[in-house]
PDB file of N, CA and C in Angstrom:
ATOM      1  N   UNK A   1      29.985  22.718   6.052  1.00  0.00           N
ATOM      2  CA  UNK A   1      29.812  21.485   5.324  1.00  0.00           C
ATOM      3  C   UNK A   1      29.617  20.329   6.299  1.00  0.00           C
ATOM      4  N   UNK A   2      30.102  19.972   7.128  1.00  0.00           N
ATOM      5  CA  UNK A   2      30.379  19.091   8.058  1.00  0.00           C
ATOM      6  C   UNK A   2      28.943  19.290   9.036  1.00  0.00           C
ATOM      7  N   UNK A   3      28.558  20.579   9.057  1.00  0.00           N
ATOM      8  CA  UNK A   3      26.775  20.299   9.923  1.00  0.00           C
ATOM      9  C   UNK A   3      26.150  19.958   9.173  1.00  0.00           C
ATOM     10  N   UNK A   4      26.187  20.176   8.084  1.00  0.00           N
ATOM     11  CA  UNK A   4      25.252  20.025   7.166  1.00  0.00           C
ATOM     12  C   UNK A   4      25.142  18.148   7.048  1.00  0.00           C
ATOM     13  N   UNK A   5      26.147  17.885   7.129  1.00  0.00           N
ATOM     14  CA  UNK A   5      26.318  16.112   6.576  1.00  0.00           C
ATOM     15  C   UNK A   5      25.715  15.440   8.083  1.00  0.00           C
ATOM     16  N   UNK A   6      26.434  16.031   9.035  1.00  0.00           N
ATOM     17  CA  UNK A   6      25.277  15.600  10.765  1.00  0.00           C
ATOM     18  C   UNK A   6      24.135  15.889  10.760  1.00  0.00           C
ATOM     19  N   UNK A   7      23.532  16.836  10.053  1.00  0.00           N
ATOM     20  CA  UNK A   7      21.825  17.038  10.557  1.00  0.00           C
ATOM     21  C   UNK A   7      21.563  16.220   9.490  1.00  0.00           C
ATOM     22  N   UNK A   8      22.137  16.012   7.801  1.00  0.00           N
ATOM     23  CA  UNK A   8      21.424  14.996   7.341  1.00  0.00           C
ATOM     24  C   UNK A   8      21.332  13.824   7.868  1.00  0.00           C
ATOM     25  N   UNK A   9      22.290  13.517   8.613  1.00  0.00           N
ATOM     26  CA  UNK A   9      22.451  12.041   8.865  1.00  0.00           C
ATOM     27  C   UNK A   9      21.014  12.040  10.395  1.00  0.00           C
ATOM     28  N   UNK A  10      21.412  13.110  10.994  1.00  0.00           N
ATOM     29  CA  UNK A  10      20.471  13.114  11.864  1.00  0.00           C
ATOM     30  C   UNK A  10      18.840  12.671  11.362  1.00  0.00           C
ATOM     31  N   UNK A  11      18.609  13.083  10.681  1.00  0.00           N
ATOM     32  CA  UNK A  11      17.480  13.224   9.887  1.00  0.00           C
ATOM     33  C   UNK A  11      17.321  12.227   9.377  1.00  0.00           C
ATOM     34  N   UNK A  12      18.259  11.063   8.613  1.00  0.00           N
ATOM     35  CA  UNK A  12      18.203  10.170   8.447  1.00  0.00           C
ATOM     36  C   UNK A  12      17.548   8.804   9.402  1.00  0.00           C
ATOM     37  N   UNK A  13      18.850   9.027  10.640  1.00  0.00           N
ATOM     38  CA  UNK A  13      18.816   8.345  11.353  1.00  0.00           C
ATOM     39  C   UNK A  13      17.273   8.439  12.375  1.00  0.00           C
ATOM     40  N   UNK A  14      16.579   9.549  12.479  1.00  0.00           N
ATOM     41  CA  UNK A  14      15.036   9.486  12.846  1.00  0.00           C
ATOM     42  C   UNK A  14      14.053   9.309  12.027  1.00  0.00           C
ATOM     43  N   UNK A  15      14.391   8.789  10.817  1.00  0.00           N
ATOM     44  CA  UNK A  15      13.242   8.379   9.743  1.00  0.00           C
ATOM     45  C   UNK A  15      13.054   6.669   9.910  1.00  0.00           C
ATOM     46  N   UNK A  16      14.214   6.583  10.499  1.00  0.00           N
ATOM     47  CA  UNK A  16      14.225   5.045  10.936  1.00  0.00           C
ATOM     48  C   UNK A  16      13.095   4.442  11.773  1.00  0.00           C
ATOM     49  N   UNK A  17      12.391   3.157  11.483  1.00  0.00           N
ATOM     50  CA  UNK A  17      11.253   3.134  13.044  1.00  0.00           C
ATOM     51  C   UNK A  17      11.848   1.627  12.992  1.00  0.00           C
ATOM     52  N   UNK A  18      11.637   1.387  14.472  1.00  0.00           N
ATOM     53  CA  UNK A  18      11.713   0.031  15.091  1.00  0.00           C
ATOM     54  C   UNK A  18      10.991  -0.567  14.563  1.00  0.00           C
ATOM     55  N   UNK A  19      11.174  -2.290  14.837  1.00  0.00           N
ATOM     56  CA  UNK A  19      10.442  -3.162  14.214  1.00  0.00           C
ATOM     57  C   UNK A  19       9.261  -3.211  15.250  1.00  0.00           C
ATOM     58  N   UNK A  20       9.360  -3.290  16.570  1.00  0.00           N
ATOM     59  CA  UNK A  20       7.680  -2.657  17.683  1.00  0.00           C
ATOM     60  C   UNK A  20       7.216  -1.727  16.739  1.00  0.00           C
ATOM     61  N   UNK A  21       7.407  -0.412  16.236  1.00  0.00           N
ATOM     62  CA  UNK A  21       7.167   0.685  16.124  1.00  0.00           C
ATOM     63  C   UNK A  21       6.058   0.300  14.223  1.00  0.00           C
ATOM     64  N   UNK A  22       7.285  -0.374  13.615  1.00  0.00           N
ATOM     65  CA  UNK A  22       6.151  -1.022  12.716  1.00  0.00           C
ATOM     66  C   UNK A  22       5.119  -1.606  12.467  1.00  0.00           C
ATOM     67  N   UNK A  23       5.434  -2.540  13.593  1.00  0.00           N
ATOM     68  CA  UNK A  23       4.355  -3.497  14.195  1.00  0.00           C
ATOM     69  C   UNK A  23       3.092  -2.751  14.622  1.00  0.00           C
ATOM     70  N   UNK A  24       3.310  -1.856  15.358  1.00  0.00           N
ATOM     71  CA  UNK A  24       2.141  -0.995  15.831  1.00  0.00           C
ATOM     72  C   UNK A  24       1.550  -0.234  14.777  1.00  0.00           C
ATOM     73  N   UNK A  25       2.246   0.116  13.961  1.00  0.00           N
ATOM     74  CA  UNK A  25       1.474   0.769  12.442  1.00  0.00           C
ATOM     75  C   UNK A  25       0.810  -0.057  11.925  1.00  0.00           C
ATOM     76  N   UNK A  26       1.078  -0.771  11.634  1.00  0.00           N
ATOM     77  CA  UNK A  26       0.600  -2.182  10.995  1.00  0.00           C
ATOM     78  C   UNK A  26      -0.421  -2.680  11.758  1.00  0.00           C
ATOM     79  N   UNK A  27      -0.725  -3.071  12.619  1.00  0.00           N
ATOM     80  CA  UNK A  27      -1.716  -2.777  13.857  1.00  0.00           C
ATOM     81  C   UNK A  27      -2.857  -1.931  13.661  1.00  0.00           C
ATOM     82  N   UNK A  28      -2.460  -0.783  13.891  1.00  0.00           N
ATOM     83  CA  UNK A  28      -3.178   0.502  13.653  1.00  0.00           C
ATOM     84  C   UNK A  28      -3.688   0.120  12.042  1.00  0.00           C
ATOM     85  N   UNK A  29      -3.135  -0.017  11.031  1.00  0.00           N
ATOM     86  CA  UNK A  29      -3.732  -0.124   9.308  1.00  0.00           C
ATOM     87  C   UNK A  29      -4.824  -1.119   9.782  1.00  0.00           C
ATOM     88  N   UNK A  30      -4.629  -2.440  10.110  1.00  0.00           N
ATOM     89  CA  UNK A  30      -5.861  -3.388  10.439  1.00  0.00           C
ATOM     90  C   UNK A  30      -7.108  -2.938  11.037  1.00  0.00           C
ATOM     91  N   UNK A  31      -6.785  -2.176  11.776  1.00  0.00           N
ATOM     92  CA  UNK A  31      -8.083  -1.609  12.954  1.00  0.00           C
ATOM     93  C   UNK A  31      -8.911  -0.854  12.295  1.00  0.00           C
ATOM     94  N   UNK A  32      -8.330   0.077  11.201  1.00  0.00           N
ATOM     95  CA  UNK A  32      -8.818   1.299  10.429  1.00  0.00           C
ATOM     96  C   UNK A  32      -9.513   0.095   9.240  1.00  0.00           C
ATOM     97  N   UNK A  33      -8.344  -0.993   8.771  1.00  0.00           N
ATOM     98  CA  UNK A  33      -9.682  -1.356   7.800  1.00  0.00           C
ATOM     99  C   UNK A  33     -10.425  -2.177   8.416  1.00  0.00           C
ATOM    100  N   UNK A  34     -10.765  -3.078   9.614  1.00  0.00           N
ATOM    101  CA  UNK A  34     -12.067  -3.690  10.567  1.00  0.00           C
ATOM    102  C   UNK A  34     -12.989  -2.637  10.390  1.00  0.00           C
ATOM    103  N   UNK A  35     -12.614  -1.753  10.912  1.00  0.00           N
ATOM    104  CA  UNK A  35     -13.761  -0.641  11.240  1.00  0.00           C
ATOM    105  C   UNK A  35     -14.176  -0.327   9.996  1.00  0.00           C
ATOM    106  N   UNK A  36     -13.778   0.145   9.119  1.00  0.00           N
ATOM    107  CA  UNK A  36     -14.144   0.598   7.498  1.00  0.00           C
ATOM    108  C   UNK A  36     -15.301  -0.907   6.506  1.00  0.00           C
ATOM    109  N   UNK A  37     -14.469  -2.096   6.545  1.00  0.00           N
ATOM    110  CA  UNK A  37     -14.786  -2.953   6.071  1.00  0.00           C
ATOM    111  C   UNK A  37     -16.129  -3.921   6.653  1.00  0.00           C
ATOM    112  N   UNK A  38     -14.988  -4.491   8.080  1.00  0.00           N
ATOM    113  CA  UNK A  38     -15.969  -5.231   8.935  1.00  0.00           C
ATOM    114  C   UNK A  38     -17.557  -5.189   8.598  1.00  0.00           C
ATOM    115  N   UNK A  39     -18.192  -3.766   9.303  1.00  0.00           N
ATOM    116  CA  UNK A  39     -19.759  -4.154   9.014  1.00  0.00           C
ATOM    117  C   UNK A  39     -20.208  -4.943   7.259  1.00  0.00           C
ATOM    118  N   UNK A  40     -19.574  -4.039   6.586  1.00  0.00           N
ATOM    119  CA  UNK A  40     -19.470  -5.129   5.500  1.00  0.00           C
ATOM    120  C   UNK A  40     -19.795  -6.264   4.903  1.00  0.00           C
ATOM    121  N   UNK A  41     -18.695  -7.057   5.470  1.00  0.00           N
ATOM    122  CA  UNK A  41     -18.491  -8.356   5.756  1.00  0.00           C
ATOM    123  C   UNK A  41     -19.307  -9.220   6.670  1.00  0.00           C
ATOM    124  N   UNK A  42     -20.007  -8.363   7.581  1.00  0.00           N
ATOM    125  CA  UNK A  42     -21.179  -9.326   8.963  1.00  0.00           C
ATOM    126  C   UNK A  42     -22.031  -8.906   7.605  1.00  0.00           C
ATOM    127  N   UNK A  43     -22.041  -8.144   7.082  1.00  0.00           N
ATOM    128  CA  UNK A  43     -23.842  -8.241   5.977  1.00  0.00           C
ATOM    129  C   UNK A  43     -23.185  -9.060   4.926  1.00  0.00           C
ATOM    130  N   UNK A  44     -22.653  -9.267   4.556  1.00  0.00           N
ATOM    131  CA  UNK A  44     -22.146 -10.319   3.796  1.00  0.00           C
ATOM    132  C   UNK A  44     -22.734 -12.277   4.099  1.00  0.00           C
ATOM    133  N   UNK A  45     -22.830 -12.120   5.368  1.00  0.00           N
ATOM    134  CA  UNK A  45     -22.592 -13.042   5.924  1.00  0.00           C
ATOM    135  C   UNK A  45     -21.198 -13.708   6.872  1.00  0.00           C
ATOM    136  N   UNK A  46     -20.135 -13.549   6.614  1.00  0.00           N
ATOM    137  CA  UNK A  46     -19.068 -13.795   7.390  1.00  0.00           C
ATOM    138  C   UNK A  46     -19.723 -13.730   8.580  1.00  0.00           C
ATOM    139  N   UNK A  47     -18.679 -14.942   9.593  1.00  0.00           N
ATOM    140  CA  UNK A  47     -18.969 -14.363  10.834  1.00  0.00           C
ATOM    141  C   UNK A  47     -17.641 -14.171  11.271  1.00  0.00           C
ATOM    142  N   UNK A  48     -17.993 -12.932  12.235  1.00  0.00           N
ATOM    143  CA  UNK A  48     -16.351 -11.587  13.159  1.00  0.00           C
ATOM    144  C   UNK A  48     -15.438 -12.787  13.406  1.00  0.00           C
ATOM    145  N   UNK A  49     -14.351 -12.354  13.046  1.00  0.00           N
ATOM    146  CA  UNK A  49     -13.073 -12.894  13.656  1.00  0.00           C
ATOM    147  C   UNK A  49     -13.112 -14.265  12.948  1.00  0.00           C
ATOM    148  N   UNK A  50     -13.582 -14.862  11.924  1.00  0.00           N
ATOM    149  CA  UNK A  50     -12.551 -15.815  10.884  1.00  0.00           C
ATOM    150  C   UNK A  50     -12.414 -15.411  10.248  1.00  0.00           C
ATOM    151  N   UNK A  51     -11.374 -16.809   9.974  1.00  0.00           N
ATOM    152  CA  UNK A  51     -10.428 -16.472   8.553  1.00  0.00           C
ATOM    153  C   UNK A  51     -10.983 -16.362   7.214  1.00  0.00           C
ATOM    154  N   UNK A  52     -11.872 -16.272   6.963  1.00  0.00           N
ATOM    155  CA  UNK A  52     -13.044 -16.006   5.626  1.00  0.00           C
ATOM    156  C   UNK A  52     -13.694 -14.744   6.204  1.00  0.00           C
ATOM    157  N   UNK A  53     -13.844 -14.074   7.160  1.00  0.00           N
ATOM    158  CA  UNK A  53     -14.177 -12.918   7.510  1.00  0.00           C
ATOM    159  C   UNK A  53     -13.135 -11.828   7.370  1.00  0.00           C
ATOM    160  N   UNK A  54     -11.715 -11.836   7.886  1.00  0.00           N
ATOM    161  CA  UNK A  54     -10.534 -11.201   7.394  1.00  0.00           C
ATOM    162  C   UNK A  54     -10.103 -11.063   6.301  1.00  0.00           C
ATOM    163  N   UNK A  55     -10.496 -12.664   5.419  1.00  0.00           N
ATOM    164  CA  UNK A  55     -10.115 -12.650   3.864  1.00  0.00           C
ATOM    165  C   UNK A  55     -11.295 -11.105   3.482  1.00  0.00           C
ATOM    166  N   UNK A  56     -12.159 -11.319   3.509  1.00  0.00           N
ATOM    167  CA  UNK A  56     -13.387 -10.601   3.107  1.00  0.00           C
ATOM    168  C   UNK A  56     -12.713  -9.197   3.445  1.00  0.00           C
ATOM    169  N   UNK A  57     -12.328  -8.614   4.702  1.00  0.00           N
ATOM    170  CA  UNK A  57     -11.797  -7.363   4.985  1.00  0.00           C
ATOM    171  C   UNK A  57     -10.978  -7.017   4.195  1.00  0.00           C
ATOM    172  N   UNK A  58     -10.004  -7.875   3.545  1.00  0.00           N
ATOM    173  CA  UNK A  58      -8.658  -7.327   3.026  1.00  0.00           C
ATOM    174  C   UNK A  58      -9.085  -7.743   1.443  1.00  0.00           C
ATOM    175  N   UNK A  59      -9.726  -8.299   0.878  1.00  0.00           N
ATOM    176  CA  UNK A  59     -10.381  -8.523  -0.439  1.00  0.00           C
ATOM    177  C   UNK A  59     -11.264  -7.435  -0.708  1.00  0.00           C
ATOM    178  N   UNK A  60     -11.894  -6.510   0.007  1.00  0.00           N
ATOM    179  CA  UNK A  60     -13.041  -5.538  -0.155  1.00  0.00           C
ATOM    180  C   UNK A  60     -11.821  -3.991  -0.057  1.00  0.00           C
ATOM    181  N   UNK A  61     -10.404  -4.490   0.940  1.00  0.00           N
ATOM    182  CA  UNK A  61      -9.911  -3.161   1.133  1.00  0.00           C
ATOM    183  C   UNK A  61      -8.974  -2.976  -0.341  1.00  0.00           C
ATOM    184  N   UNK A  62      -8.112  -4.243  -0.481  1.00  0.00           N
ATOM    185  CA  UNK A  62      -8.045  -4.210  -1.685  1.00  0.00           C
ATOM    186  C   UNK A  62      -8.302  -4.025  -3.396  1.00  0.00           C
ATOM    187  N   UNK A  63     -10.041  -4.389  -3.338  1.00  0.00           N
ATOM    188  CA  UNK A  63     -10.681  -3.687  -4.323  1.00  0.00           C
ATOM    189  C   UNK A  63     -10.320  -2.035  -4.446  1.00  0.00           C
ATOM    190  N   UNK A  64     -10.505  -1.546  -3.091  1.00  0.00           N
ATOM    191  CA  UNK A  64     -10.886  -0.080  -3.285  1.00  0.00           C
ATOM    192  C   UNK A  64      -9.608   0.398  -3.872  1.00  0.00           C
ATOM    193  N   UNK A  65      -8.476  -0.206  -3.015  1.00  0.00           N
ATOM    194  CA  UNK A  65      -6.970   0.551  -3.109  1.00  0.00           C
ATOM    195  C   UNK A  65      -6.966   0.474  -4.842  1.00  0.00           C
ATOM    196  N   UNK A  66      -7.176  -1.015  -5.396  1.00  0.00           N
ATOM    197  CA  UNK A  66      -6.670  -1.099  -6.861  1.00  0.00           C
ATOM    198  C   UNK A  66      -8.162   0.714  -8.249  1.00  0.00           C
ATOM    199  N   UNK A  67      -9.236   0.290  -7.158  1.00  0.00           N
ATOM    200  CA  UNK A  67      -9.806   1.634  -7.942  1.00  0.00           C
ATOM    201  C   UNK A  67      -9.594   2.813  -7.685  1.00  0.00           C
ATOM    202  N   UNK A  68      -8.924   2.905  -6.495  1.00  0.00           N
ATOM    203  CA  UNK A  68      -8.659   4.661  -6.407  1.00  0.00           C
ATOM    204  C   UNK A  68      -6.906   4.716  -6.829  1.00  0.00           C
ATOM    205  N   UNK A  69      -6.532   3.585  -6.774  1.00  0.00           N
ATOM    206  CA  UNK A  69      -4.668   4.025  -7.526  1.00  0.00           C
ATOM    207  C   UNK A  69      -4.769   3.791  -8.893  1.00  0.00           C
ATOM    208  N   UNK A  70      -5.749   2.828  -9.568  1.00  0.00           N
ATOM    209  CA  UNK A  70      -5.436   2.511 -11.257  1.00  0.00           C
ATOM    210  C   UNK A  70      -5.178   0.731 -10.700  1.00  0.00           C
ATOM    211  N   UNK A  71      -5.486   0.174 -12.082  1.00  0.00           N
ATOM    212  CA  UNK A  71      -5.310  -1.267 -12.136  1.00  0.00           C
ATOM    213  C   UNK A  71      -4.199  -2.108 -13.038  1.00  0.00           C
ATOM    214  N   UNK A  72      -3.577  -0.988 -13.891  1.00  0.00           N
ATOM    215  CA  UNK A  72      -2.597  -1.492 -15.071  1.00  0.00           C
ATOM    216  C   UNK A  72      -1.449  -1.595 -14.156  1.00  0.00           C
ATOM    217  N   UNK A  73      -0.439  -2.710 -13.951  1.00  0.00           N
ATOM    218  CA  UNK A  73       0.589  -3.303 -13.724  1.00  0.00           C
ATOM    219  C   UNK A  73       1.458  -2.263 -14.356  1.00  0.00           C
ATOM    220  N   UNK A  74       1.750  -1.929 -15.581  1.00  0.00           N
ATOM    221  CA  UNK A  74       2.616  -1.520 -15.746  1.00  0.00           C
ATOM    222  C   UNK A  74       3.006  -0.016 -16.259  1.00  0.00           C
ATOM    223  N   UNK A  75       1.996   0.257 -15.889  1.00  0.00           N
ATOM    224  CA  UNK A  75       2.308   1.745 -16.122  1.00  0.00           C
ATOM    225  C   UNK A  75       3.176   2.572 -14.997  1.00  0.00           C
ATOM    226  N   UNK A  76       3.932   3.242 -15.597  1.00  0.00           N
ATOM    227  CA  UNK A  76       5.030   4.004 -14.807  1.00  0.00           C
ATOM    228  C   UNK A  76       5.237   5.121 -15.554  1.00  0.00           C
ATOM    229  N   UNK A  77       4.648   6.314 -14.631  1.00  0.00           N
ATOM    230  CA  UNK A  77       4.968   7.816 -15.293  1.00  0.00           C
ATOM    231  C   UNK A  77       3.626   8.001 -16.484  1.00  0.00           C
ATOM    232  N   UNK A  78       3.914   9.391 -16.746  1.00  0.00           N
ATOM    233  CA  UNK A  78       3.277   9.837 -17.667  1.00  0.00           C
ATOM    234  C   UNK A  78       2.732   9.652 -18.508  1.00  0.00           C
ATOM    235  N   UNK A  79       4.399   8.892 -19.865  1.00  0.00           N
ATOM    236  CA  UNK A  79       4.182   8.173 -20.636  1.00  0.00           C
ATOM    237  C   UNK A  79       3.220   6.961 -21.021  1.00  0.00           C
ATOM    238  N   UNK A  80       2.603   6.314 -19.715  1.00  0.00           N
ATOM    239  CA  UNK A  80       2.269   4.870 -19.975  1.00  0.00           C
ATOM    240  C   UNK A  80       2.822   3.800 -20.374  1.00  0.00           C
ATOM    241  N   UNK A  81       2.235   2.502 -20.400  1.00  0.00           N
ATOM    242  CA  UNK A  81       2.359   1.336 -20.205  1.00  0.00           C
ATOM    243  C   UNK A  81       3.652   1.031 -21.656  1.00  0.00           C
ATOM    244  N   UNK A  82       2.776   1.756 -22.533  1.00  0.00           N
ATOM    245  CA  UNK A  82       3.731   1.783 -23.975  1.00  0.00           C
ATOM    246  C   UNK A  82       5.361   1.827 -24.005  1.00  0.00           C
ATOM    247  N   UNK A  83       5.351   2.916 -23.391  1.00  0.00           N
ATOM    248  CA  UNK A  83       6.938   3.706 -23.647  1.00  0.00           C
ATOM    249  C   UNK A  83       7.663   2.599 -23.088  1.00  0.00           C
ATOM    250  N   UNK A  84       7.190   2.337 -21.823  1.00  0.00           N
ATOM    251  CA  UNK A  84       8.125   1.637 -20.857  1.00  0.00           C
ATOM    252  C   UNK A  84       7.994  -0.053 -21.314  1.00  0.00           C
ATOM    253  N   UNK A  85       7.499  -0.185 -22.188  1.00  0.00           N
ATOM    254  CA  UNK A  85       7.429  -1.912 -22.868  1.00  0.00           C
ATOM    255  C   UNK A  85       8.016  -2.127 -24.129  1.00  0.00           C
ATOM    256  N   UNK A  86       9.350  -0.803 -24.423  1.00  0.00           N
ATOM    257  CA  UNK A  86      10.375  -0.973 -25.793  1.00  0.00           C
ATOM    258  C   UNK A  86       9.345  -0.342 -26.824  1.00  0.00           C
ATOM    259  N   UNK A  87       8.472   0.046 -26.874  1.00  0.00           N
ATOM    260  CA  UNK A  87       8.418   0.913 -28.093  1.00  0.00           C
ATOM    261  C   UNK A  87       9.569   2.149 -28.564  1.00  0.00           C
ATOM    262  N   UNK A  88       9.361   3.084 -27.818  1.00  0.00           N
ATOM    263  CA  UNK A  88      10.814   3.573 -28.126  1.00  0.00           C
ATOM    264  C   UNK A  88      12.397   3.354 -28.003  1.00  0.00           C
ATOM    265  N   UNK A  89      12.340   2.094 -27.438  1.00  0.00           N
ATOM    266  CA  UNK A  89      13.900   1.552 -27.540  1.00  0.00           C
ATOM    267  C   UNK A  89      14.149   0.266 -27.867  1.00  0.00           C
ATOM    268  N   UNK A  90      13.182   0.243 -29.730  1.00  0.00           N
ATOM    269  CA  UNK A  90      13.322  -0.442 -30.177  1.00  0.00           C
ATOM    270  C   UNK A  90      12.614  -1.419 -31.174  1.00  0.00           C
ATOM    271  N   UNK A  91      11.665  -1.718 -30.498  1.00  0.00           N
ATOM    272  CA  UNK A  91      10.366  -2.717 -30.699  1.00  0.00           C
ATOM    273  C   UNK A  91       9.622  -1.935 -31.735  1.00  0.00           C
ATOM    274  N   UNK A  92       9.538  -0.889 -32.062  1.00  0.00           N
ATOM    275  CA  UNK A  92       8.497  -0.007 -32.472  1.00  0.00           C
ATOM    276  C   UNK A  92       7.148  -0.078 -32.429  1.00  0.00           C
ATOM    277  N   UNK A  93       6.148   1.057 -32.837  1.00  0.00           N
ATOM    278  CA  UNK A  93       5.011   0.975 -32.172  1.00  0.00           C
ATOM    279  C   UNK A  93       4.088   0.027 -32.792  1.00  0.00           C
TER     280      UNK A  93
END
């Protein structure tokens, strides 16, 4: 019982990342969407490296994320948007 509670904790305790260590992920996410987006955005017109050129990167990466995950706010689970907004606990349909 007692290894068992150390390797979880072990396991725990290496799921942890530094705040450098985030930073560098986070880092790394930007670079992947420049490269993905960027050309993009130069045919767009933007020009590299302003702040209406970055907006443009993260406005174009954002489109995609909201069409490949779904766009409804509130859907959670299976059920849909319904269940989880008191129809069944209460409100009726």
């Amino acid at each position: 019982m007692r290894t068992t509670i150390v390797l979880a904790a072990a396991l725990l305790l290496s799921a942890c990342a530094t705040p450098q260590e985030r930073a560098a992920r986070k880092q790394a996410e930007m670079a992947d969407m420049i490269a993905v987006y960027g050309p993009a955005c130069d045919r767009l017109g933007y020009a590299q490296q302003s702040d209406p050129w970055r907006n443009c990167i993260i406005s174009l990466s954002t489109k995609d994320e909201m069409q490949r995950y779904g766009t409804h706010p509130g859907y959670v689970g299976p059920w849909g948007p319904r269940y989880w907004a008191g129809g069944y606990w209460g409100r009726g349909w």
